[in-house]
PDB file of N, CA and C in Angstrom:
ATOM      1  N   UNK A   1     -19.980 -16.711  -9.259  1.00  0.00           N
ATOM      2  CA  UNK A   1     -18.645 -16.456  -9.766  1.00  0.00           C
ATOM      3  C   UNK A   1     -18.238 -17.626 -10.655  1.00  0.00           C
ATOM      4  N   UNK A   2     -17.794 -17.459 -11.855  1.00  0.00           N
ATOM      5  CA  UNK A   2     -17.218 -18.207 -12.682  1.00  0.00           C
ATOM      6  C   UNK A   2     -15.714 -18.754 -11.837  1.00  0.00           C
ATOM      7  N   UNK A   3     -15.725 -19.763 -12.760  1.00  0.00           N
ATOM      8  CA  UNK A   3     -14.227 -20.697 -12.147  1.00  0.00           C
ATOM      9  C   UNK A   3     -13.096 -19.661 -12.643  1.00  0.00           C
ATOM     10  N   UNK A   4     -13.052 -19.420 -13.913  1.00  0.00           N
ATOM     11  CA  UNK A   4     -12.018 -18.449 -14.368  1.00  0.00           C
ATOM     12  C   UNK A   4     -11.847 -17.355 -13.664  1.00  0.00           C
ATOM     13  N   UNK A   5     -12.967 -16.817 -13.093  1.00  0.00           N
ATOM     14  CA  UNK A   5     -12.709 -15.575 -11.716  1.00  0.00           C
ATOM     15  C   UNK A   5     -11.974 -15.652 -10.780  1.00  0.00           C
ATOM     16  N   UNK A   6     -12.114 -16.711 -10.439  1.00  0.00           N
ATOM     17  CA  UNK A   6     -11.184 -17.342  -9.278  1.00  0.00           C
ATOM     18  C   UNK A   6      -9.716 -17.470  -9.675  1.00  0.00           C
ATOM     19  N   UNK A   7      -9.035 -17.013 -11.045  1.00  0.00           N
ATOM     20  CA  UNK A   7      -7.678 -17.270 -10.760  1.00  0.00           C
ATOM     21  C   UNK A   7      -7.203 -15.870 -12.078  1.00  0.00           C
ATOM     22  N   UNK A   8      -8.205 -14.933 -11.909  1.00  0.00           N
ATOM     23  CA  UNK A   8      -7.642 -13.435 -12.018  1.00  0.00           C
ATOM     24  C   UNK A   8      -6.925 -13.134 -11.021  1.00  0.00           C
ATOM     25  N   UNK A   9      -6.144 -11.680 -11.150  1.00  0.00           N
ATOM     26  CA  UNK A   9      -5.742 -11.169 -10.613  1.00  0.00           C
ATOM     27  C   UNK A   9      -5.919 -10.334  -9.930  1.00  0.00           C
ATOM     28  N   UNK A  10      -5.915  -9.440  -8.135  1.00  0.00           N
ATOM     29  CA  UNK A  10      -6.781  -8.712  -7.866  1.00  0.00           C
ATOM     30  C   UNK A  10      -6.684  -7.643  -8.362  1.00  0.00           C
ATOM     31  N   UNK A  11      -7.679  -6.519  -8.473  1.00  0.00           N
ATOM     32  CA  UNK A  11      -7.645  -5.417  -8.902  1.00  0.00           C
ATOM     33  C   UNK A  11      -6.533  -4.220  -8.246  1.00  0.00           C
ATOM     34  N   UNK A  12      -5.980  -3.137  -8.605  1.00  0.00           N
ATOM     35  CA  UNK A  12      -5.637  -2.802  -7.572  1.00  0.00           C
ATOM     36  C   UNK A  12      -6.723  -2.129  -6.197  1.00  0.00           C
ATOM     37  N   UNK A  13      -7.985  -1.619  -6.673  1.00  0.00           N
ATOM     38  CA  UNK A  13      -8.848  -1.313  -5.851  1.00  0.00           C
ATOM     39  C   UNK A  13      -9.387  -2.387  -4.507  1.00  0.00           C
ATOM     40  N   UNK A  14      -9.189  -3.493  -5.469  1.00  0.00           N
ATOM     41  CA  UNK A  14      -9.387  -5.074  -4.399  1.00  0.00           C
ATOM     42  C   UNK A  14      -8.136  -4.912  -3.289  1.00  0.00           C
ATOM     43  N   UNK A  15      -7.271  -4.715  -3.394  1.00  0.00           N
ATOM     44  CA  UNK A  15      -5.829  -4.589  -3.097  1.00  0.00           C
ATOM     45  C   UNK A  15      -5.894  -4.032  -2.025  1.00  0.00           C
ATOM     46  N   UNK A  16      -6.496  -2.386  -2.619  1.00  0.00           N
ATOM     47  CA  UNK A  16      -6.143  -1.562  -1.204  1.00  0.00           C
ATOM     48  C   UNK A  16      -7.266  -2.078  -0.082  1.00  0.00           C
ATOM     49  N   UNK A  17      -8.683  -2.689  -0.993  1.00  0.00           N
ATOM     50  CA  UNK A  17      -9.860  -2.807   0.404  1.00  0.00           C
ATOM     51  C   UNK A  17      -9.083  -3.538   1.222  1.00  0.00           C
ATOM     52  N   UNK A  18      -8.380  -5.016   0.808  1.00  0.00           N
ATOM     53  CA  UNK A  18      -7.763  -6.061   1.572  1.00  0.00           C
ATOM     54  C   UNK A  18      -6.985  -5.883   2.527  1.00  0.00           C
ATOM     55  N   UNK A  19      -6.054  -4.631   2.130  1.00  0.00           N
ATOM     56  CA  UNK A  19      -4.863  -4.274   2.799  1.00  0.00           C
ATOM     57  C   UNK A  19      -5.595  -3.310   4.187  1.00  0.00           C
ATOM     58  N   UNK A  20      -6.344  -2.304   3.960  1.00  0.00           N
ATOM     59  CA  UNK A  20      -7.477  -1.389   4.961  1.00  0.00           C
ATOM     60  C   UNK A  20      -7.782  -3.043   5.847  1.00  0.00           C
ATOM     61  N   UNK A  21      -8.254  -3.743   5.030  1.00  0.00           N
ATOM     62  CA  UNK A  21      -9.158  -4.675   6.727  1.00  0.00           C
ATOM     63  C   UNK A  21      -7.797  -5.056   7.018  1.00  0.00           C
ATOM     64  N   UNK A  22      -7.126  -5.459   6.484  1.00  0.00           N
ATOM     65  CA  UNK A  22      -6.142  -6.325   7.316  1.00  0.00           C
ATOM     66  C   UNK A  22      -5.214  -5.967   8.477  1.00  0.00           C
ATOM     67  N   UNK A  23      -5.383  -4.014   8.307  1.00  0.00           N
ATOM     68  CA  UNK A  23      -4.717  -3.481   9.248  1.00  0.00           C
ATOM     69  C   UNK A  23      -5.636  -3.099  10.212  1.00  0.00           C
ATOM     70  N   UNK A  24      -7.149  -3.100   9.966  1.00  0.00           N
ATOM     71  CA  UNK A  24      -8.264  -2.887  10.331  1.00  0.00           C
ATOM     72  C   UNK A  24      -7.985  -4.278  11.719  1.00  0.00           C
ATOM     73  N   UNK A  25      -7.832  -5.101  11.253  1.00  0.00           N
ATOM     74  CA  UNK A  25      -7.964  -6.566  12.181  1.00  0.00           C
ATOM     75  C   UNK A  25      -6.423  -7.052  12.702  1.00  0.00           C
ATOM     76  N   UNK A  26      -5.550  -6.582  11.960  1.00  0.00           N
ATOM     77  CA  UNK A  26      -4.221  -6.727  12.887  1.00  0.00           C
ATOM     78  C   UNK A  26      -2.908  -5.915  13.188  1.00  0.00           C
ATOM     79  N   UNK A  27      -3.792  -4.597  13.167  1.00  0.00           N
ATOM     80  CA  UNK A  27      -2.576  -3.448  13.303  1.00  0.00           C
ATOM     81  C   UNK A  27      -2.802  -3.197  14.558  1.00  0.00           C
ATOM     82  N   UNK A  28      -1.313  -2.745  14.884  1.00  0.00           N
ATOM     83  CA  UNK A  28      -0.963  -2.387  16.267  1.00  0.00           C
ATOM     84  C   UNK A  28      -1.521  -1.190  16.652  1.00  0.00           C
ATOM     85  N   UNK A  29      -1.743  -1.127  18.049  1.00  0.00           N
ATOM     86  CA  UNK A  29      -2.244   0.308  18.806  1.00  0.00           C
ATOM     87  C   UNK A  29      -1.420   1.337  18.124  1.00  0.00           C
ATOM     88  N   UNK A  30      -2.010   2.731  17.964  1.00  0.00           N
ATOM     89  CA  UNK A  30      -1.500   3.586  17.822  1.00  0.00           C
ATOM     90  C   UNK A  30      -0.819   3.654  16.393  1.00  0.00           C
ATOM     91  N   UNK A  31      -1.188   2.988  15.226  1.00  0.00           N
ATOM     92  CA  UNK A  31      -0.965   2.757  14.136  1.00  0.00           C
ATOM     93  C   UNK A  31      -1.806   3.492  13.431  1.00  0.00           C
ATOM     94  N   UNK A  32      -1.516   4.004  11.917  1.00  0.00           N
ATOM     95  CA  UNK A  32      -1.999   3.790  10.911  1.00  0.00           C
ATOM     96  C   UNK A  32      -2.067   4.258   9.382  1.00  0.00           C
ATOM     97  N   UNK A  33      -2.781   3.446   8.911  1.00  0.00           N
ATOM     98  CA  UNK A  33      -2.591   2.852   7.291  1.00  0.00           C
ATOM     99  C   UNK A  33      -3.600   3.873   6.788  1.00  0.00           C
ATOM    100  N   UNK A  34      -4.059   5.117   6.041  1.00  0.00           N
ATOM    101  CA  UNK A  34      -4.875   5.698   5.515  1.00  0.00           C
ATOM    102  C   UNK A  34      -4.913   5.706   3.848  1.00  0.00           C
ATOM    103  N   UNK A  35      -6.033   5.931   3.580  1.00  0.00           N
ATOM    104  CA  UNK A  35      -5.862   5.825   1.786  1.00  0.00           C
ATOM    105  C   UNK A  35      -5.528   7.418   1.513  1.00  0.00           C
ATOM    106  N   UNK A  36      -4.938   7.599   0.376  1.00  0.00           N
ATOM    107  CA  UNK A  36      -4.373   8.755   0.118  1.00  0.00           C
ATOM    108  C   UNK A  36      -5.607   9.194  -1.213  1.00  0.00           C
ATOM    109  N   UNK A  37      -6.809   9.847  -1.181  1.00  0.00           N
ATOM    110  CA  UNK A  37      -7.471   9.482  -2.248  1.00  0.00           C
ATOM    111  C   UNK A  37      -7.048  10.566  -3.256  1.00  0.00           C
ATOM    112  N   UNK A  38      -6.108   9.884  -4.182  1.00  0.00           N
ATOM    113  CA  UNK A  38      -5.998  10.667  -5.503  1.00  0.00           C
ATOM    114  C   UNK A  38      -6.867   9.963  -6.805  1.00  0.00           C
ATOM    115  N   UNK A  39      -6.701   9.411  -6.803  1.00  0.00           N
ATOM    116  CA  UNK A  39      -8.110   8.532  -8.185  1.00  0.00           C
ATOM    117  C   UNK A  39      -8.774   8.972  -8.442  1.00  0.00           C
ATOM    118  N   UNK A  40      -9.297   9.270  -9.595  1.00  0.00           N
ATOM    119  CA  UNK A  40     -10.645   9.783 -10.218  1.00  0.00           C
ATOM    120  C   UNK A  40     -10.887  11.457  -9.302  1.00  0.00           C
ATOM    121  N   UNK A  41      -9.672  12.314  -8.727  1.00  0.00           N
ATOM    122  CA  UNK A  41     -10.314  13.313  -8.087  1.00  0.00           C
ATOM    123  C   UNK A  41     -10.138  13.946  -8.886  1.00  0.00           C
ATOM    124  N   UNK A  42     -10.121  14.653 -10.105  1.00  0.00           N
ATOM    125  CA  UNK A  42      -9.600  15.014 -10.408  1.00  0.00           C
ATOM    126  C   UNK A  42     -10.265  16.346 -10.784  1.00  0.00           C
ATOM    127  N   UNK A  43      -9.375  17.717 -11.136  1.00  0.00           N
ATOM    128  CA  UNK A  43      -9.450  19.184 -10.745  1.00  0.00           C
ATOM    129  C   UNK A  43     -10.055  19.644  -9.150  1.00  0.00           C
ATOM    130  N   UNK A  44      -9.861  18.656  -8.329  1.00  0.00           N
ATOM    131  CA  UNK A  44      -9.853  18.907  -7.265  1.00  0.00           C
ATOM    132  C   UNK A  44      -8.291  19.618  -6.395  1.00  0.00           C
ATOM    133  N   UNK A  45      -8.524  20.784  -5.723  1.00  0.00           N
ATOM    134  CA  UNK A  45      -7.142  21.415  -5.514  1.00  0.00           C
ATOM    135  C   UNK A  45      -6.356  20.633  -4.335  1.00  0.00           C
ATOM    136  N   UNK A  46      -5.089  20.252  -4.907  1.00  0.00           N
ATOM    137  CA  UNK A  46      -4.049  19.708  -3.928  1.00  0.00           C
ATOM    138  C   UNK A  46      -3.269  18.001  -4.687  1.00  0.00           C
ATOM    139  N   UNK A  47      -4.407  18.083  -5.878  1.00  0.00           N
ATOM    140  CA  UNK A  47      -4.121  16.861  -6.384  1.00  0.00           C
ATOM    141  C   UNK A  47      -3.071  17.136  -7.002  1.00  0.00           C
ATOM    142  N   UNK A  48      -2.178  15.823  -7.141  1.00  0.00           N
ATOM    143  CA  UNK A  48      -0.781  15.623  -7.087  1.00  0.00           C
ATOM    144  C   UNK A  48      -0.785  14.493  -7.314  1.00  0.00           C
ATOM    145  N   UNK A  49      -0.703  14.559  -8.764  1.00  0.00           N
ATOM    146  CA  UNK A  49      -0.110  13.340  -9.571  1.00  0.00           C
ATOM    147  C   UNK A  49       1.365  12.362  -9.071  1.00  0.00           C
ATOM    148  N   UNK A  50       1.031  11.354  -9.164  1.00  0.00           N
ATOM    149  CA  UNK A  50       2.046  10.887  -8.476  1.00  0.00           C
ATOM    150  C   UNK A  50       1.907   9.957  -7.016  1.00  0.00           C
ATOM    151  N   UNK A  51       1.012  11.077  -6.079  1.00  0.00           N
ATOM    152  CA  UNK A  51       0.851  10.230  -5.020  1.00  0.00           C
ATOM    153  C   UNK A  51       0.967   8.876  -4.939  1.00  0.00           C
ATOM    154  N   UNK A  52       1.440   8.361  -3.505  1.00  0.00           N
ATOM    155  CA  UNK A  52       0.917   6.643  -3.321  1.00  0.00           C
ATOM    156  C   UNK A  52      -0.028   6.770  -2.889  1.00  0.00           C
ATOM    157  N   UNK A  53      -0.491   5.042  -2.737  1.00  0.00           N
ATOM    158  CA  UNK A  53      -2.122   4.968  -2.283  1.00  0.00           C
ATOM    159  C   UNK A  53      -1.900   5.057  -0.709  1.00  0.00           C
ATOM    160  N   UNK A  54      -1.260   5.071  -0.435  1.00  0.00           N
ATOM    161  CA  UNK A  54      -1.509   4.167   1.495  1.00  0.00           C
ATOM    162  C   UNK A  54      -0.151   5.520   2.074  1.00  0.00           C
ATOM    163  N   UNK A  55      -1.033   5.810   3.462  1.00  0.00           N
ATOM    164  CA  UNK A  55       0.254   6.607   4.421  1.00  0.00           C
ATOM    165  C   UNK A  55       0.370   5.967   5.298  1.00  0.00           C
ATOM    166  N   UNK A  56       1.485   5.641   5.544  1.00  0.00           N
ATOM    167  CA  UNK A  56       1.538   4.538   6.951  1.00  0.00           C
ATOM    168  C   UNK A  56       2.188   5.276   8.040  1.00  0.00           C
ATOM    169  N   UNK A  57       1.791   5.411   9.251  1.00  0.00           N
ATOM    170  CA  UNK A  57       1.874   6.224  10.459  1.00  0.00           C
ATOM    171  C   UNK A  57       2.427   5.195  11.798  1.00  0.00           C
ATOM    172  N   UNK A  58       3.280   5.158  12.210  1.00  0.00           N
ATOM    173  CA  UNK A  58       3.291   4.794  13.938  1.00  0.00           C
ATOM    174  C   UNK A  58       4.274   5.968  14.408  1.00  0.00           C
ATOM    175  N   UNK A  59       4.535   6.118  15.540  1.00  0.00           N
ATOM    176  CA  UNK A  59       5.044   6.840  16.123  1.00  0.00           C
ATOM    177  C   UNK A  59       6.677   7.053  15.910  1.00  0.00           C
ATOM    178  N   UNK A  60       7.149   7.759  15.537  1.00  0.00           N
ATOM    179  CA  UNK A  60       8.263   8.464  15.324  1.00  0.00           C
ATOM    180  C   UNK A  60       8.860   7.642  13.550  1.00  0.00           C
ATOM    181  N   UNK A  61       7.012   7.288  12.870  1.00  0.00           N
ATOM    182  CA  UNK A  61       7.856   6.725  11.444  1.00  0.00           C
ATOM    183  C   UNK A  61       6.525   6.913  10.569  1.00  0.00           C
ATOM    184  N   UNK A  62       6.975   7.443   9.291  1.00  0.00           N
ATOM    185  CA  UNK A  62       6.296   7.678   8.439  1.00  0.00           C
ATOM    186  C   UNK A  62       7.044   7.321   6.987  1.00  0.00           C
ATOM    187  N   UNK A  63       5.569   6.472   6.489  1.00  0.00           N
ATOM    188  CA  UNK A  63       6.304   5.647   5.317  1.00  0.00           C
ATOM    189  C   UNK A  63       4.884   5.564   4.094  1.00  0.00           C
ATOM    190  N   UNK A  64       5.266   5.533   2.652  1.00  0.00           N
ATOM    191  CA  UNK A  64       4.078   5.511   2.020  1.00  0.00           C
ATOM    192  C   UNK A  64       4.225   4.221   1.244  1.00  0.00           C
ATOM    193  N   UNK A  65       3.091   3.577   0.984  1.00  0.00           N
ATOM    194  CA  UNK A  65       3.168   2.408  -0.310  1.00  0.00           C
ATOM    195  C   UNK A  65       1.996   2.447  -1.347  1.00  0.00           C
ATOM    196  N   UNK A  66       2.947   2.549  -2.509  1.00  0.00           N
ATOM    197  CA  UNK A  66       1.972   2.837  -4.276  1.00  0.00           C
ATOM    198  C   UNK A  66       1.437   0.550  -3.962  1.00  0.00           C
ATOM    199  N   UNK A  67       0.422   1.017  -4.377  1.00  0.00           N
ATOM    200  CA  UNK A  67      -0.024  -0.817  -4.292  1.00  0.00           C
ATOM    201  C   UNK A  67      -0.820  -0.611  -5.334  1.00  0.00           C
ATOM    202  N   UNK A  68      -0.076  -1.716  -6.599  1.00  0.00           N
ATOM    203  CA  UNK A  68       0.156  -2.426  -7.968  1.00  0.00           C
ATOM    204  C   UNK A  68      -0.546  -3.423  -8.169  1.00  0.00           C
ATOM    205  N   UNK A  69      -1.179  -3.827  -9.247  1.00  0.00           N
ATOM    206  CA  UNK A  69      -1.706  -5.379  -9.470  1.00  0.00           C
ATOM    207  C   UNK A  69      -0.314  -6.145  -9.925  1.00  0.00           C
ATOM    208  N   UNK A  70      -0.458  -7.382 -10.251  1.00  0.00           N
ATOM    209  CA  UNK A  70       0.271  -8.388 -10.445  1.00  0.00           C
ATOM    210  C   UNK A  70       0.438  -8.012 -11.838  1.00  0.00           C
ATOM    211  N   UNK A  71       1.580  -7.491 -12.459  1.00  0.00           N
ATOM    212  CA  UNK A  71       1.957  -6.857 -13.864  1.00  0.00           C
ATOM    213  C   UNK A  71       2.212  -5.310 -13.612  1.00  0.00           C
ATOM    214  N   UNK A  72       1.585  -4.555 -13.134  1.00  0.00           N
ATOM    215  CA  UNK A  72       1.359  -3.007 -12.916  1.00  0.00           C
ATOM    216  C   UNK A  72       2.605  -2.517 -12.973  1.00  0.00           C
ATOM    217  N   UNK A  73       2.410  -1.580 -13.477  1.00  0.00           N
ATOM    218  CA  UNK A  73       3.960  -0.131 -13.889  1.00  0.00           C
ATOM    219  C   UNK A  73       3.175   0.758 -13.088  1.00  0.00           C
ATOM    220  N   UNK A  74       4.241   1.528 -13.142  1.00  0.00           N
ATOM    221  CA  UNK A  74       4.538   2.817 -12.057  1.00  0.00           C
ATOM    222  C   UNK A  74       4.427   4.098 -13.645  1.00  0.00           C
ATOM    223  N   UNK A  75       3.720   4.646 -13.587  1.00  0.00           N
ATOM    224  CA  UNK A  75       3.669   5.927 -14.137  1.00  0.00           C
ATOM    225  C   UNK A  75       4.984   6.845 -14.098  1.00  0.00           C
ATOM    226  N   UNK A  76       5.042   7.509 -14.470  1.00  0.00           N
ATOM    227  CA  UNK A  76       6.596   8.722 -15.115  1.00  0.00           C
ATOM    228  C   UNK A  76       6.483   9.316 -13.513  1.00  0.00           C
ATOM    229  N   UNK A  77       5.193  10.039 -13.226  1.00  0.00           N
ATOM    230  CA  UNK A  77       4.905  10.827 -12.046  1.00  0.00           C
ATOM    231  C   UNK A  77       4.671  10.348 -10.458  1.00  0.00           C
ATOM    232  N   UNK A  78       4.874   8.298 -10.807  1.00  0.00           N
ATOM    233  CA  UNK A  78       5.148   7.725  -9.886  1.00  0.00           C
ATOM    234  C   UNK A  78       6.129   7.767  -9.515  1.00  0.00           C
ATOM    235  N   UNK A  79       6.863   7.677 -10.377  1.00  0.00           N
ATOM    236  CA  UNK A  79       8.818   7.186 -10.398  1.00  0.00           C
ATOM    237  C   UNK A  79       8.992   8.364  -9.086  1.00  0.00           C
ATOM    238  N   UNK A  80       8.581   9.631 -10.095  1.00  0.00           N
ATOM    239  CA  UNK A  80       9.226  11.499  -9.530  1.00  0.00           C
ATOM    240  C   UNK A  80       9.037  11.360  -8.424  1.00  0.00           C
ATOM    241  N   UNK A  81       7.589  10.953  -7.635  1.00  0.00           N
ATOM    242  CA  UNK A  81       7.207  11.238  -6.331  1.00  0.00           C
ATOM    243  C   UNK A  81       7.802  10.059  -5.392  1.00  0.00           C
ATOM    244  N   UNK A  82       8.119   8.973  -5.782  1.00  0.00           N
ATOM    245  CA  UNK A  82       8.891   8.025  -4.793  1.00  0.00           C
ATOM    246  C   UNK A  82       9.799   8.688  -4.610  1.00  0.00           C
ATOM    247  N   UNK A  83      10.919   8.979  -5.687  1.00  0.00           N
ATOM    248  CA  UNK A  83      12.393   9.544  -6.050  1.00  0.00           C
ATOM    249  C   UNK A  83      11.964  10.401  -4.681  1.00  0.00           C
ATOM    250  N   UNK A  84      11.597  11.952  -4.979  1.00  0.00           N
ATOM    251  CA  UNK A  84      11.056  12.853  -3.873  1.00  0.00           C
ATOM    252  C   UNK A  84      11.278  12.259  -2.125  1.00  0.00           C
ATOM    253  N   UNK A  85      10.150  11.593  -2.512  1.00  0.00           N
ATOM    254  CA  UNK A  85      10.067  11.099  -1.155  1.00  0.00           C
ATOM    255  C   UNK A  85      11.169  10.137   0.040  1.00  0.00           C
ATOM    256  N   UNK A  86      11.815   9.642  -0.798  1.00  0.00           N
ATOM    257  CA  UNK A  86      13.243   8.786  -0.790  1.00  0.00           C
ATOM    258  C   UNK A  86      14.435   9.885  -0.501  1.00  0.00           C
ATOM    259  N   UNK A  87      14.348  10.878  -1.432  1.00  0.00           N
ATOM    260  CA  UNK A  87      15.368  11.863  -1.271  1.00  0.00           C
ATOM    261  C   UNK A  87      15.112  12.738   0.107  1.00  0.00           C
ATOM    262  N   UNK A  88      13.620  12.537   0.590  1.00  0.00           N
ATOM    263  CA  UNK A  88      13.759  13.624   1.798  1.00  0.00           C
ATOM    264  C   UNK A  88      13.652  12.397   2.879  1.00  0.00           C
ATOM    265  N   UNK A  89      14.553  11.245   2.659  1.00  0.00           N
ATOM    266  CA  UNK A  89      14.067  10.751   3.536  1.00  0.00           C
ATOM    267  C   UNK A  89      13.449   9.702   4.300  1.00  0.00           C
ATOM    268  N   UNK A  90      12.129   9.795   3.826  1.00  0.00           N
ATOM    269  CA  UNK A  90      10.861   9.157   3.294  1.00  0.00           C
ATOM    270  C   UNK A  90      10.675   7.989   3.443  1.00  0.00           C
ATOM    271  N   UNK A  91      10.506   6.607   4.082  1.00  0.00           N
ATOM    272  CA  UNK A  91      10.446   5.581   2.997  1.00  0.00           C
ATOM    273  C   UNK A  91       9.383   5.379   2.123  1.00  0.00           C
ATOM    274  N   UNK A  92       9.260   4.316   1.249  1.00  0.00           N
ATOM    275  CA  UNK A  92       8.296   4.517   0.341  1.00  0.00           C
ATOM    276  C   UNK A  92       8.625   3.002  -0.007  1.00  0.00           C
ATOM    277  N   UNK A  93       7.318   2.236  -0.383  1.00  0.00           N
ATOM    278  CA  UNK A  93       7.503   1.204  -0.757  1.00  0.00           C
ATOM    279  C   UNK A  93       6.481   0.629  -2.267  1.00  0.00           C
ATOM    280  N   UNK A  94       6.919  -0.470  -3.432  1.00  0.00           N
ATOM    281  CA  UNK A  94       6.361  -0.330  -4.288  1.00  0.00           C
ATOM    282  C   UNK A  94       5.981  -1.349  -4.741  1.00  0.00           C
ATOM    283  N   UNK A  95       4.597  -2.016  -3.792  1.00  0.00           N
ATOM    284  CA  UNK A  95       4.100  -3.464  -4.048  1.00  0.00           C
ATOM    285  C   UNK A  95       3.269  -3.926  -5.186  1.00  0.00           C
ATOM    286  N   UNK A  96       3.749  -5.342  -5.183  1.00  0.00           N
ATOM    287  CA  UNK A  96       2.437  -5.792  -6.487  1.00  0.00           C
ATOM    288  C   UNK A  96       1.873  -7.193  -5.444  1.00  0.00           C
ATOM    289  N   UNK A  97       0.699  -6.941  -5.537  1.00  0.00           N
ATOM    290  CA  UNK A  97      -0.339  -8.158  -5.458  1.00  0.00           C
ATOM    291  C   UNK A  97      -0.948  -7.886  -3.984  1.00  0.00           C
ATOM    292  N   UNK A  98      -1.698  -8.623  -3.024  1.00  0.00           N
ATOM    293  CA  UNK A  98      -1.515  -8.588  -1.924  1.00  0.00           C
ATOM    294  C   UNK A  98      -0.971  -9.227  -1.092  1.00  0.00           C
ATOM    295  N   UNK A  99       0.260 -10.137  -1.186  1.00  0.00           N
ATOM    296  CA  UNK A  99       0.926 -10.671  -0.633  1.00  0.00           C
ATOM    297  C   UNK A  99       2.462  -8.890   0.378  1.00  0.00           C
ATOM    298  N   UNK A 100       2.765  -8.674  -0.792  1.00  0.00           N
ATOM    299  CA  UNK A 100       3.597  -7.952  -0.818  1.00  0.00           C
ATOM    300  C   UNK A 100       3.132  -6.563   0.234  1.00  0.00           C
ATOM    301  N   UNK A 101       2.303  -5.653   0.019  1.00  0.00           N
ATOM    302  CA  UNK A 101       2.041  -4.843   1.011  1.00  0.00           C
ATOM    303  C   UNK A 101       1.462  -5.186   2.539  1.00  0.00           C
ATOM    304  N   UNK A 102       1.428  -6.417   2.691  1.00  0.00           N
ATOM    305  CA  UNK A 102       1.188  -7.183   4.186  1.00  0.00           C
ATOM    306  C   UNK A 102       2.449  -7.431   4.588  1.00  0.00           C
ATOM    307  N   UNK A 103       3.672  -7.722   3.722  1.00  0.00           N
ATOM    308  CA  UNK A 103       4.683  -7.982   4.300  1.00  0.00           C
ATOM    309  C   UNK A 103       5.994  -6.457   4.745  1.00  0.00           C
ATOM    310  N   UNK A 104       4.867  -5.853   4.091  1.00  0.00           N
ATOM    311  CA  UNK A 104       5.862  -4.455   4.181  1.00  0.00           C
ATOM    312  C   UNK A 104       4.977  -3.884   5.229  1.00  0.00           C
ATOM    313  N   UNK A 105       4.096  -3.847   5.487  1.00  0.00           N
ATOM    314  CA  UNK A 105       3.270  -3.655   6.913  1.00  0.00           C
ATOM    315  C   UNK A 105       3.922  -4.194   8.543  1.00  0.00           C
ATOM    316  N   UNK A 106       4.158  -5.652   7.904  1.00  0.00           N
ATOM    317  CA  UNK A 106       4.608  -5.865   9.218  1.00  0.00           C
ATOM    318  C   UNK A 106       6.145  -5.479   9.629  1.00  0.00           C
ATOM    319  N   UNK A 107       6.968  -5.604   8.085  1.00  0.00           N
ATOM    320  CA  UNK A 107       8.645  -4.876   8.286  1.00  0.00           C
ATOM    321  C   UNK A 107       8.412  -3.778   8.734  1.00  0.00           C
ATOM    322  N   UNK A 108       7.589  -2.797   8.316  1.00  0.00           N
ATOM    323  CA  UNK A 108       7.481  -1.685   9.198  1.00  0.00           C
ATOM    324  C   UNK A 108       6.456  -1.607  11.068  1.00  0.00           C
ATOM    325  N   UNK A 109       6.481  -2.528  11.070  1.00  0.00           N
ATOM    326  CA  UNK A 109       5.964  -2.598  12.241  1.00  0.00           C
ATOM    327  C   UNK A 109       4.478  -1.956  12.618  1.00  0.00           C
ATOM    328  N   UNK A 110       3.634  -1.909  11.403  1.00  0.00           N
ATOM    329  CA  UNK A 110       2.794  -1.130  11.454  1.00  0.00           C
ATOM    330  C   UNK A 110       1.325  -2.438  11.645  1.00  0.00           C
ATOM    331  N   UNK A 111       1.413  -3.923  11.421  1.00  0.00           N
ATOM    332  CA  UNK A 111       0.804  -4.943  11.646  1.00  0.00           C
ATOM    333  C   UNK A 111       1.446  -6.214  12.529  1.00  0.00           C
ATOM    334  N   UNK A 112       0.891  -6.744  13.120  1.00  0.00           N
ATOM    335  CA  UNK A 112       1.494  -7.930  13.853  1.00  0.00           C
ATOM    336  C   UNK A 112       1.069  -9.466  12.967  1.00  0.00           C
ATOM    337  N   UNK A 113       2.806  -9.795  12.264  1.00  0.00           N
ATOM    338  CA  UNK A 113       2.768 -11.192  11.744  1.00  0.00           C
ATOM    339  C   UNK A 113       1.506 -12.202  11.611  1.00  0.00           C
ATOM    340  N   UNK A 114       1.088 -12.077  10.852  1.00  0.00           N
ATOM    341  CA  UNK A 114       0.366 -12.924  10.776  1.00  0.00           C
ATOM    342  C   UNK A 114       0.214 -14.746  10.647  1.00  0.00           C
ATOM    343  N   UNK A 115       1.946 -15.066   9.809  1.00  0.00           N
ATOM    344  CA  UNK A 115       2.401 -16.563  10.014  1.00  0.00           C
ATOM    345  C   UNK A 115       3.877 -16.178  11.141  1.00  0.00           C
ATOM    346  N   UNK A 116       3.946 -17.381  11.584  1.00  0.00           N
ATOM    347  CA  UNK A 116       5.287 -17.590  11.987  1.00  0.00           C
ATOM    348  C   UNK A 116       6.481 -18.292  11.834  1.00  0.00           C
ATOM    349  N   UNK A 117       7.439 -17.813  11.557  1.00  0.00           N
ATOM    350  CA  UNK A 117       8.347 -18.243  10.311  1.00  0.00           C
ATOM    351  C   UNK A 117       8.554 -19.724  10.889  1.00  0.00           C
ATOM    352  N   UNK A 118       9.066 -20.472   9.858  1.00  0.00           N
ATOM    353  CA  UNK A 118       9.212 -21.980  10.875  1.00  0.00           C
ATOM    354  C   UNK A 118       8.388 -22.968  11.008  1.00  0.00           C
ATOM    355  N   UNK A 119       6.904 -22.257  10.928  1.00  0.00           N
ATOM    356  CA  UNK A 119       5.745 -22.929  11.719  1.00  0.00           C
ATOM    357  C   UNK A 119       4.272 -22.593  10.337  1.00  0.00           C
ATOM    358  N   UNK A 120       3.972 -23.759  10.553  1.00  0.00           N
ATOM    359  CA  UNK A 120       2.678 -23.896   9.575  1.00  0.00           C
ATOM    360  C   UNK A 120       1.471 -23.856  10.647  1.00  0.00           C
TER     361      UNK A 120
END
């Protein structure tokens, strides 16, 4: 790996692997984080432009998050399907980098903290 590699940005594909182990290694029982695979499916029936990447599941809560690189826009058919999903309800969350969808993991209670506030 070049030195300059080391201070790109992750991909969003890097993003979601990171975010999968991390709930892989510190999500709570009875949790979970699934990939929603819309990418590259395409004329496959049910696809639905728009989707987020991630469904997040615990018991009596269901929430989705679109996960962005560091710069990333939201598509026209992103906007529609958050909007949607918000309006019925829904939550929906709309991260960039991987800092950001670890911290919306654990607000939703779907991972256990990984720092503790206060404490290094």
């Amino acid at each position: 790996m070049k030195l300059s590699d080391a201070f790109k940005p992750m991909s969003e594909k890097q993003i979601h692997a990171a975010v999968i182990e991390h709930w892989k290694v510190y999500g709570f029982p009875g949790t979970l984080v699934a990939t929603i695979p819309n990418e590259n499916a395409f004329g496959q029936p049910g696809l639905t432009p728009g989707l987020p990447d991630l469904m997040v599941i615990r018991q009596g809560y269901l929430g989705f998050i679109e996960l962005k690189r560091e710069g990333g826009k939201l598509s026209q058919a992103q906007r529609d399907m958050n909007n949607m999903l918000l309006s019925a309800g829904i939550a929906v969350a709309v991260t960039y980098g991987l800092d950001e969808p670890i911290q919306v993991l654990e607000t939703w209670k779907i991972v256990r903290p990984t720092i503790t506030k206060g404490r290094r």
